[in-house]
C-alpha atoms as a PDB file:
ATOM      1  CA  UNK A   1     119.283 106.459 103.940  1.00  0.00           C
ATOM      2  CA  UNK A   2     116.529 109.090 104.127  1.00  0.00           C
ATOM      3  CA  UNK A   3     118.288 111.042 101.622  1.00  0.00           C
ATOM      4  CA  UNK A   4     117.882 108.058  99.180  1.00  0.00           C
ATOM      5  CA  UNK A   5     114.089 108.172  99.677  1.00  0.00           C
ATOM      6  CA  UNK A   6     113.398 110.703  96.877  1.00  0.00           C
ATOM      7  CA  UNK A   7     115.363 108.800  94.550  1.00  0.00           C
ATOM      8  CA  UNK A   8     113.922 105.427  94.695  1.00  0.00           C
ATOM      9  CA  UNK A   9     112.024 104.301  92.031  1.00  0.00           C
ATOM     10  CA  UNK A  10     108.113 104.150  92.383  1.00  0.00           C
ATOM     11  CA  UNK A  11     108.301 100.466  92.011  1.00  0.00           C
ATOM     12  CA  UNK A  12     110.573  99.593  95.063  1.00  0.00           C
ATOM     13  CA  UNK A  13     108.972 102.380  97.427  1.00  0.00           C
ATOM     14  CA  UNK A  14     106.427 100.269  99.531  1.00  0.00           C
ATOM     15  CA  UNK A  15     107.708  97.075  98.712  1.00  0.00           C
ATOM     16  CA  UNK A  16     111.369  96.698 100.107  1.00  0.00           C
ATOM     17  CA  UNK A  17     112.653 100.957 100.623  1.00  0.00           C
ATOM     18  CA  UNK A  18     109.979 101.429 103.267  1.00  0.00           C
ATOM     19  CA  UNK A  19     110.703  98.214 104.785  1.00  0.00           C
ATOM     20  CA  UNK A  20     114.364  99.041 104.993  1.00  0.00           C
ATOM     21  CA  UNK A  21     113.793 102.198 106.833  1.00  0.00           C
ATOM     22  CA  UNK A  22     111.366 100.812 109.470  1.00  0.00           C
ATOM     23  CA  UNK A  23     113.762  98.233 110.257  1.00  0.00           C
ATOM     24  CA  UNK A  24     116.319 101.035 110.176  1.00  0.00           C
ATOM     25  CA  UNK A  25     114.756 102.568 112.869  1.00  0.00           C
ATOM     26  CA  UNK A  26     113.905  99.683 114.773  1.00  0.00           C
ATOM     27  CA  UNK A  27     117.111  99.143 114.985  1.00  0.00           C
ATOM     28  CA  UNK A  28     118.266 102.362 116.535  1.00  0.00           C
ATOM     29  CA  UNK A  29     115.474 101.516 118.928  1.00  0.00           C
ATOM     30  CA  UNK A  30     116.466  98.291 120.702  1.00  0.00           C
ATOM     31  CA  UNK A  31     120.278 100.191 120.739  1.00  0.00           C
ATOM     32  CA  UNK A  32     118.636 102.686 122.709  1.00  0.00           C
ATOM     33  CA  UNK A  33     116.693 100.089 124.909  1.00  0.00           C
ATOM     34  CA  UNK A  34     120.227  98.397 125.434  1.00  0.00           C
ATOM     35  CA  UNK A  35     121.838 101.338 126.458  1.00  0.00           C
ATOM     36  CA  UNK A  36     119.669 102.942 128.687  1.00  0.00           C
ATOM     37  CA  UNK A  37     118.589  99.642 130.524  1.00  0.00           C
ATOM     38  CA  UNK A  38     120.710  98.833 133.720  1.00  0.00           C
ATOM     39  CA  UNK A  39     120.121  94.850 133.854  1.00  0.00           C
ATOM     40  CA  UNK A  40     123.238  92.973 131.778  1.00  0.00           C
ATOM     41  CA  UNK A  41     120.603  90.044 130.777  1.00  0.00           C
ATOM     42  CA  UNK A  42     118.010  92.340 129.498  1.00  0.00           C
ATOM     43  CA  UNK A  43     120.808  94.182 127.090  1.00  0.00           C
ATOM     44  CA  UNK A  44     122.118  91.121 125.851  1.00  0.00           C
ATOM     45  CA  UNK A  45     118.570  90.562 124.702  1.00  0.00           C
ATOM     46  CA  UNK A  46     118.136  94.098 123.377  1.00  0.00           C
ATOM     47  CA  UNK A  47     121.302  93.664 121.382  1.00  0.00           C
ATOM     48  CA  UNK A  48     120.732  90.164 120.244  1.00  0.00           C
ATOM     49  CA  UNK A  49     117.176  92.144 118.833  1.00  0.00           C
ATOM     50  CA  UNK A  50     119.060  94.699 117.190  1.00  0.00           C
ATOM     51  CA  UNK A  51     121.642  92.261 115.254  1.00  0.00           C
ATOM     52  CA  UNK A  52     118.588  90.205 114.054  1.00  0.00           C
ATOM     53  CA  UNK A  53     116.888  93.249 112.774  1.00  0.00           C
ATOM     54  CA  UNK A  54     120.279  94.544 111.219  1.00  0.00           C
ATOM     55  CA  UNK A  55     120.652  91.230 109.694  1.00  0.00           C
ATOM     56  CA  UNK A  56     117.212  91.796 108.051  1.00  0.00           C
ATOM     57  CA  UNK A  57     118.392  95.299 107.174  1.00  0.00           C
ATOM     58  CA  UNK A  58     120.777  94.162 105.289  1.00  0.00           C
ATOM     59  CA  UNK A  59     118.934  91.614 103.511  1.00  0.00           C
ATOM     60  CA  UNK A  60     116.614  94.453 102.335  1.00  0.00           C
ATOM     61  CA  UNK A  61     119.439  96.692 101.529  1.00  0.00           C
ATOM     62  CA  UNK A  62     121.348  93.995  99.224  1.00  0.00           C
ATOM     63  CA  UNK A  63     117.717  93.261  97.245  1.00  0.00           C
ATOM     64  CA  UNK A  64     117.136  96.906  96.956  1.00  0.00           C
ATOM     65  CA  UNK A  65     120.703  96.841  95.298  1.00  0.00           C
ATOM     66  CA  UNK A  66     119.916  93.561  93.283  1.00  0.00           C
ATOM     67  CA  UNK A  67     116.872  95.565  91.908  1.00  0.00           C
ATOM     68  CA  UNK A  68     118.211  98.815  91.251  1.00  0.00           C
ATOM     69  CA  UNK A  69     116.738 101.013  94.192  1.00  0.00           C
ATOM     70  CA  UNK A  70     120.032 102.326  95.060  1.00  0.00           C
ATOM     71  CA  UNK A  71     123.130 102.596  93.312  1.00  0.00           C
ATOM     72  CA  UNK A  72     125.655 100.422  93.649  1.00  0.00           C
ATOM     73  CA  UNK A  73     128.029 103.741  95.221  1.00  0.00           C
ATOM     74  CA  UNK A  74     125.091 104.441  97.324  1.00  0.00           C
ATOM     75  CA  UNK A  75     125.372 100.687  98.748  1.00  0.00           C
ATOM     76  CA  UNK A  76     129.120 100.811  98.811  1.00  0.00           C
ATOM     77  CA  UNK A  77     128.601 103.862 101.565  1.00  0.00           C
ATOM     78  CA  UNK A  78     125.724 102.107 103.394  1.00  0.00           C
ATOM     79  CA  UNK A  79     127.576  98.899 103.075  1.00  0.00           C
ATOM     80  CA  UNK A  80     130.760 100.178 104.493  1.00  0.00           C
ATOM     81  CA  UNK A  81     128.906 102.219 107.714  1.00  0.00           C
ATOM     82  CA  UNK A  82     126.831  98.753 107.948  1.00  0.00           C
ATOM     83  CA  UNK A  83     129.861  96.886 108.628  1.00  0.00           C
ATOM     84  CA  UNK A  84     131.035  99.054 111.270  1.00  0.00           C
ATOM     85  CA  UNK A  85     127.753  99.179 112.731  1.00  0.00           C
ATOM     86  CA  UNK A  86     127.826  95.167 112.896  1.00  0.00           C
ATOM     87  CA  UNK A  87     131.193  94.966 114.171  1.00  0.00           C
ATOM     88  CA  UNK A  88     130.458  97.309 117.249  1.00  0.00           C
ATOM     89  CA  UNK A  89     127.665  95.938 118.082  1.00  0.00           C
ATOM     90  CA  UNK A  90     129.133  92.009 118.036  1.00  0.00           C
ATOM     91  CA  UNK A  91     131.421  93.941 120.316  1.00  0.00           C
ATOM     92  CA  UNK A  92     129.435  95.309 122.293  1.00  0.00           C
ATOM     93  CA  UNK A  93     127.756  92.047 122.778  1.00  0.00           C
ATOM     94  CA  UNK A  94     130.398  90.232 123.305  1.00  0.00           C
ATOM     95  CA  UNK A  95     131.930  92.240 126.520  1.00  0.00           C
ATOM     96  CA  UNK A  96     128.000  92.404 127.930  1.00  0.00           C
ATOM     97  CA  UNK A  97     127.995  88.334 127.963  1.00  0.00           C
ATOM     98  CA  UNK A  98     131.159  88.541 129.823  1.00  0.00           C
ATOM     99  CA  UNK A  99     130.045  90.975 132.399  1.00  0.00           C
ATOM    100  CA  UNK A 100     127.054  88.966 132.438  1.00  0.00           C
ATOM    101  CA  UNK A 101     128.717  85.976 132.703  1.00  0.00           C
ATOM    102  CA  UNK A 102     131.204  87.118 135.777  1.00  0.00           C
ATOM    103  CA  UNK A 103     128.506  88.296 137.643  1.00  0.00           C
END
């Protein structure tokens, strides 16, 4: 994504790239507050915070797409590393509810 930066129009800068990169890396940060935390309950929180921001991500990834920010092979790439990113995550989730849960 920060490769993109220098080709997105004026325009779309402040008003949705920016935005997309700050939840970009907000995102790596509650992964890394989920992995590095011992207590099950507090990562399932740190991952639920992750897939919300991811979901917003994506929203501002799709409208930067919609309005010509990126091109539509850039989003194919970021769309196709998004998905995995999503599915490990619900994953990841997923098996830290049931160790939670068996506890």
């Amino acid at each position: 994504m920060c490769d993109l930066s220098d080709h997105v129009p004026v325009k779309w800068r402040r008003v949705l790239w920016e935005k997309s990169l700050d939840r970009a890396t907000d995102m790596i940060a509650a992964i890394i507050y989920a992995y590095e935390t011992r207590s099950m309950a507090e990562r399932v929180k740190y991952i639920d915070r992750a897939l919300t921001i991811f979901t917003v991500l994506n929203t501002y990834l799709r409208l930067c797409n919609e309005n010509g920010a990126i091109s539509t092979q850039k989003m194919t790439n970021i769309s196709e590393l998004m998905t995995d990113i999503s599915q490990q995550l619900g994953t990841w989730r997923k098996a830290t509810a049931a160790r939670l849960n068996n506890v």
